[in-house]
N, C-alpha and C. Protein backbone atom coordinates (compact mmCIF):
# COMPACT_ATOMS: atom_id res chain seq x y z
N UNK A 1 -27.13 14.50 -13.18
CA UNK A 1 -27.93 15.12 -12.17
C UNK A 1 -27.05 15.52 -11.00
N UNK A 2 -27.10 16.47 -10.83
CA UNK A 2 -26.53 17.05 -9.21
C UNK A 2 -27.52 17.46 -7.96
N UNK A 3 -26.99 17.24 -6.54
CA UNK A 3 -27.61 18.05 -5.61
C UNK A 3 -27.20 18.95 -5.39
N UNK A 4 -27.98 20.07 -4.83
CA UNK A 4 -27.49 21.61 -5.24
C UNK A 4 -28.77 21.48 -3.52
N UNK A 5 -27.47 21.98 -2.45
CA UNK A 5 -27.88 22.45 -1.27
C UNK A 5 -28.84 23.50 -1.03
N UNK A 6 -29.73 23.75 -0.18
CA UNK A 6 -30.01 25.05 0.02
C UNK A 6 -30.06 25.19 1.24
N UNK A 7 -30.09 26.74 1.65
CA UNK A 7 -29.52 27.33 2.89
C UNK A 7 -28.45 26.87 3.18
N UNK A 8 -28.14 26.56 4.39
CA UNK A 8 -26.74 26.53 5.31
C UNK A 8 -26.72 24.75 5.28
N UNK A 9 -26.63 24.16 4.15
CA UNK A 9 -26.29 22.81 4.17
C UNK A 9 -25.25 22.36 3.02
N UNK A 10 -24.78 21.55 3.50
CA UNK A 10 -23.42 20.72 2.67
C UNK A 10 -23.59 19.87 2.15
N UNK A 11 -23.61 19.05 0.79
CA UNK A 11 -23.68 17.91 -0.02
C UNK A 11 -22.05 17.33 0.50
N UNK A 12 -22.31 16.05 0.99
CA UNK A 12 -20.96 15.23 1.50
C UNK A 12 -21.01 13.97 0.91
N UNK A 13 -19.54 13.87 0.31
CA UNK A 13 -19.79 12.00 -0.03
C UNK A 13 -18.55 11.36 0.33
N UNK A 14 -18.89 10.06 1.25
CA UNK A 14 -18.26 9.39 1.77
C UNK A 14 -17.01 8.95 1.04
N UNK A 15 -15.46 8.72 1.67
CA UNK A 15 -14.57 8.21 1.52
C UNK A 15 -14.88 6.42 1.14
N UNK A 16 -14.39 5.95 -0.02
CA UNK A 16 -14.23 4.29 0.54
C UNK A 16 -13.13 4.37 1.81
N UNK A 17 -14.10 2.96 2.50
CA UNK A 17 -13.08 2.46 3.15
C UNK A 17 -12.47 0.85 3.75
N UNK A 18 -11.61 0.78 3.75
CA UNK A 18 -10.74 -0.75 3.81
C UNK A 18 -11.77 -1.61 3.79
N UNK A 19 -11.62 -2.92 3.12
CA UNK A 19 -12.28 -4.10 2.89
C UNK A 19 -11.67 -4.82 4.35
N UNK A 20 -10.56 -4.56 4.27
CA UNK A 20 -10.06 -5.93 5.29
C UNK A 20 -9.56 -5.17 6.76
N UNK A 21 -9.37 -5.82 7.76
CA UNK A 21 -9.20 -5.00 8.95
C UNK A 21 -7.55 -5.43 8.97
N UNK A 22 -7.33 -4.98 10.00
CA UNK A 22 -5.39 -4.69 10.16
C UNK A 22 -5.25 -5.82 10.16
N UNK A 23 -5.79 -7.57 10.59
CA UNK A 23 -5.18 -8.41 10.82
C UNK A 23 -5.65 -9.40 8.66
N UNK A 24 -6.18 -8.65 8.10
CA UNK A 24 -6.24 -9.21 6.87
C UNK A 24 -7.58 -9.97 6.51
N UNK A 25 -8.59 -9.77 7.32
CA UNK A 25 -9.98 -9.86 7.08
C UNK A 25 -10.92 -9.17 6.71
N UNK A 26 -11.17 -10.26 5.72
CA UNK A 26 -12.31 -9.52 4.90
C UNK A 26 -13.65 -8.80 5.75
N UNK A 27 -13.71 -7.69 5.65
CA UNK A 27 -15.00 -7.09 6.23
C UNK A 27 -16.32 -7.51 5.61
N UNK A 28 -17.28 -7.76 5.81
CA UNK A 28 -18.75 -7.74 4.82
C UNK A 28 -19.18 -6.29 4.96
N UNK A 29 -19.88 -5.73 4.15
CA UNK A 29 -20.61 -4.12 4.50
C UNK A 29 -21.29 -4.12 5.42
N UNK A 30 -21.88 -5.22 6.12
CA UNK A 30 -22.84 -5.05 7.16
C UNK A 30 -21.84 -4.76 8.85
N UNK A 31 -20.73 -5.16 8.68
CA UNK A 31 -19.87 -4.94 9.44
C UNK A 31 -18.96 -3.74 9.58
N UNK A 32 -19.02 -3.03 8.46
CA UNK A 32 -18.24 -1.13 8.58
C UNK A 32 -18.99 -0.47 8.62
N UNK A 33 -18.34 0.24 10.11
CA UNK A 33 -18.64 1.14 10.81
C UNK A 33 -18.48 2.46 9.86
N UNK A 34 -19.83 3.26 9.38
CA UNK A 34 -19.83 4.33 8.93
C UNK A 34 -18.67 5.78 8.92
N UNK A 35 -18.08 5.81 7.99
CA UNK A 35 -16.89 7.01 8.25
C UNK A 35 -17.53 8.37 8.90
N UNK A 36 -16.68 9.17 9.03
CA UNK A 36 -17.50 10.48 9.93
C UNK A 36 -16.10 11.21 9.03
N UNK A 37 -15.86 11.03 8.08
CA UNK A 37 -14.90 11.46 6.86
C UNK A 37 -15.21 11.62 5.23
N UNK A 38 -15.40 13.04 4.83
CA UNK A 38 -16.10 13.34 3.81
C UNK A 38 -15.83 13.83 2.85
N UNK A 39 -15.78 14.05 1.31
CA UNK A 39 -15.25 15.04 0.57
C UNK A 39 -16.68 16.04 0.46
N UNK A 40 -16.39 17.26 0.41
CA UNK A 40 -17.54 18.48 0.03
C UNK A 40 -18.00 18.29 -1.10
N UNK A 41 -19.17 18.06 -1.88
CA UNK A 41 -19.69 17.71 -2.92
C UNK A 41 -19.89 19.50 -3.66
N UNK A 42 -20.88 19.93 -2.31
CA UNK A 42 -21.76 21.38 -3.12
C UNK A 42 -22.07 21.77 -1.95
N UNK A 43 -22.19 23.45 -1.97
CA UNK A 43 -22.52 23.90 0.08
C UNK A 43 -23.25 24.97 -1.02
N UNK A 44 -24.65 25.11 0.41
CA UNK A 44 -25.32 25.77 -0.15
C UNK A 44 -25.38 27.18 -0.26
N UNK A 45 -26.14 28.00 -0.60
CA UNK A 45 -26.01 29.60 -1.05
C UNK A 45 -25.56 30.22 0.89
N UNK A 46 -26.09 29.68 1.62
CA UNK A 46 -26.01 30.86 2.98
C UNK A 46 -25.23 29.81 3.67
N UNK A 47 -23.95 29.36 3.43
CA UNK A 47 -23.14 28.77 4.31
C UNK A 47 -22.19 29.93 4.87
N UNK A 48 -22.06 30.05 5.87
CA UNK A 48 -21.09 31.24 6.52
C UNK A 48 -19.91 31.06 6.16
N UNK A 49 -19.35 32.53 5.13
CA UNK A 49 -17.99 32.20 4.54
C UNK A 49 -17.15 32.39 5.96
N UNK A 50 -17.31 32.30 7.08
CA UNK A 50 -15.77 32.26 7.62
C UNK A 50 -15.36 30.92 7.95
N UNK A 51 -16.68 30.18 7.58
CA UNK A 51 -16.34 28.54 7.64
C UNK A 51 -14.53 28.36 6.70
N UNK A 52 -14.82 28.90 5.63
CA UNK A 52 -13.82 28.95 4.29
C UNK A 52 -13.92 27.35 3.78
N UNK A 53 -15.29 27.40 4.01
CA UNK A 53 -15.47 25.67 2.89
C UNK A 53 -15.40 25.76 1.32
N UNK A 54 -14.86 24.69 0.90
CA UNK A 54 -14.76 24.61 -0.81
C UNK A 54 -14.97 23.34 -1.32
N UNK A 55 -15.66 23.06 -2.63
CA UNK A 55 -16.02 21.74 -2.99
C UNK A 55 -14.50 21.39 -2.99
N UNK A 56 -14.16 20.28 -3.02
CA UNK A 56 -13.28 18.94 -2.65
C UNK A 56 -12.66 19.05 -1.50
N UNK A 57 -13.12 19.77 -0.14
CA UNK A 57 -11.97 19.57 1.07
C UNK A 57 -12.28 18.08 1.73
N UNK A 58 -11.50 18.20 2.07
CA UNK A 58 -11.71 16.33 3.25
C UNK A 58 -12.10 17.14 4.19
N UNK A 59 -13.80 17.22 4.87
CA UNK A 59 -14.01 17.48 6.26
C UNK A 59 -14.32 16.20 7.11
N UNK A 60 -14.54 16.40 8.66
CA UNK A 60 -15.02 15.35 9.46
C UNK A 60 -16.34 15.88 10.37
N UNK A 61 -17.36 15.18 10.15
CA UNK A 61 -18.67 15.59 10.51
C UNK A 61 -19.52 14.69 11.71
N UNK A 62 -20.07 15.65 12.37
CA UNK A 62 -20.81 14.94 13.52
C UNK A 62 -21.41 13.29 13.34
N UNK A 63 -21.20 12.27 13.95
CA UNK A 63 -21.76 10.77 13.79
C UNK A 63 -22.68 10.76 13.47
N UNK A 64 -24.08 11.31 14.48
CA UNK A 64 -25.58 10.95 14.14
C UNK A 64 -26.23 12.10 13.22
N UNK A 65 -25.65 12.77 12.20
CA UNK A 65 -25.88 13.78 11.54
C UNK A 65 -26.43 13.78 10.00
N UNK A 66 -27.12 14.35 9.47
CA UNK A 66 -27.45 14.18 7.97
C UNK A 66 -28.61 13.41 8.01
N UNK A 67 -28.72 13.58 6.57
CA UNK A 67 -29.55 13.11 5.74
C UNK A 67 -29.12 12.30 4.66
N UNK A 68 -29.06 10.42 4.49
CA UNK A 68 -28.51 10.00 3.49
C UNK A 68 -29.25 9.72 2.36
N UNK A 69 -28.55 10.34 0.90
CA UNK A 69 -29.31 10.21 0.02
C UNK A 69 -28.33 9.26 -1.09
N UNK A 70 -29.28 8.70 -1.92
CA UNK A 70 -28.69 7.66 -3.12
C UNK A 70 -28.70 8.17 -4.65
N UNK A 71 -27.87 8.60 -5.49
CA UNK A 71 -28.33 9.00 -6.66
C UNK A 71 -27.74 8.70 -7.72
N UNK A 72 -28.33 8.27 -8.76
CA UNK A 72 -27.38 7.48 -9.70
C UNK A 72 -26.40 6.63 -9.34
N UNK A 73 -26.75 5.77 -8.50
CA UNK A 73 -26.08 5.03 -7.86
C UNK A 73 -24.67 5.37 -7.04
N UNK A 74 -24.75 6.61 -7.19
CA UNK A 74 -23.42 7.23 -5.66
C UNK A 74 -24.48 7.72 -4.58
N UNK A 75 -23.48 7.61 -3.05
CA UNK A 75 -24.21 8.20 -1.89
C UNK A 75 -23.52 9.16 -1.03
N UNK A 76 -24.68 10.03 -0.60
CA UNK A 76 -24.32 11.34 -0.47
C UNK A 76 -25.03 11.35 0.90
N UNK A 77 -24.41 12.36 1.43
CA UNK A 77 -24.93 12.84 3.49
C UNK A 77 -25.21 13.98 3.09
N UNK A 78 -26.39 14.70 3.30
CA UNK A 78 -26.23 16.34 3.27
C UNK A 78 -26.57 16.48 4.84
N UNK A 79 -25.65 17.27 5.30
CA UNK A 79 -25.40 18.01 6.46
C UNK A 79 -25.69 19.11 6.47
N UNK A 80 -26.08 19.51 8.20
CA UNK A 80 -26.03 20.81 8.25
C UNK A 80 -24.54 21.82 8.36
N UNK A 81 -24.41 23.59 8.42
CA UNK A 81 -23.10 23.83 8.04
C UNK A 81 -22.78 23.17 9.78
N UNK A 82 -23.43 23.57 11.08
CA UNK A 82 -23.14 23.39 12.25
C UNK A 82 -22.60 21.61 12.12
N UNK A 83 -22.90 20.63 11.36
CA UNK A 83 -22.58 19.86 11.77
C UNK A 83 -20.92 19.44 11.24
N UNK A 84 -20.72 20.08 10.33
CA UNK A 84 -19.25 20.06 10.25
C UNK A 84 -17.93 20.16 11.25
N UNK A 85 -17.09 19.65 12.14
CA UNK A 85 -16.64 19.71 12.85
C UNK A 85 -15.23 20.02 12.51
N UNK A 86 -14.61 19.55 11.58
CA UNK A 86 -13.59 20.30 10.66
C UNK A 86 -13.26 19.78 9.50
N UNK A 87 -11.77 20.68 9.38
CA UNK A 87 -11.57 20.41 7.31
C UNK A 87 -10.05 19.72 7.72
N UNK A 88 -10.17 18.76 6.95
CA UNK A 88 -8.47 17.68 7.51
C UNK A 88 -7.67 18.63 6.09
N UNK A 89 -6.66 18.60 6.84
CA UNK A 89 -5.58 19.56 6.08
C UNK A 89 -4.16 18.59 5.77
């Protein structure tokens, strides 16, 4: 099954990230702080090509933004295109 965007929105799925913090502790999940770091899953039909988005870029997206969804047990943010803030190069 896939999500397949429509209009000017982006399918995003989160980076893992570190279990343990710099000094070698274990994090629990209730304790990491949500990434604002994404790979492009699927952008939908009216995303403005001068964005020049493509499925797999690493972008970084607004904090309080999206919509989180769960599917087949992976999780996904769909964003709007405005909430994209950039593409890490």
């Amino acid at each position: 099954m896939q999500l397949r965007p429509l209009g000017k929105r982006v399918v995003l799925q989160h980076q893992e990230i570190e279990k343990e913090n710099a000094f070698g502790i274990v994090l629990p999940d209730s304790a990491k702080e949500k990434t604002k770091e994404a790979i492009v899953i699927s952008i939908g039909p009216e995303v403005d090509e001068g964005l020049n988005l493509k499925e797999g870029d690493k972008v970084i997206y607004s904090q309080y933004s999206g919509t989180d969804v769960k599917l087949e047990e992976e999780e996904y943010v769909i964003v709007s295109q405005d909430d994209i803030v950039a593409v890490v190069q």
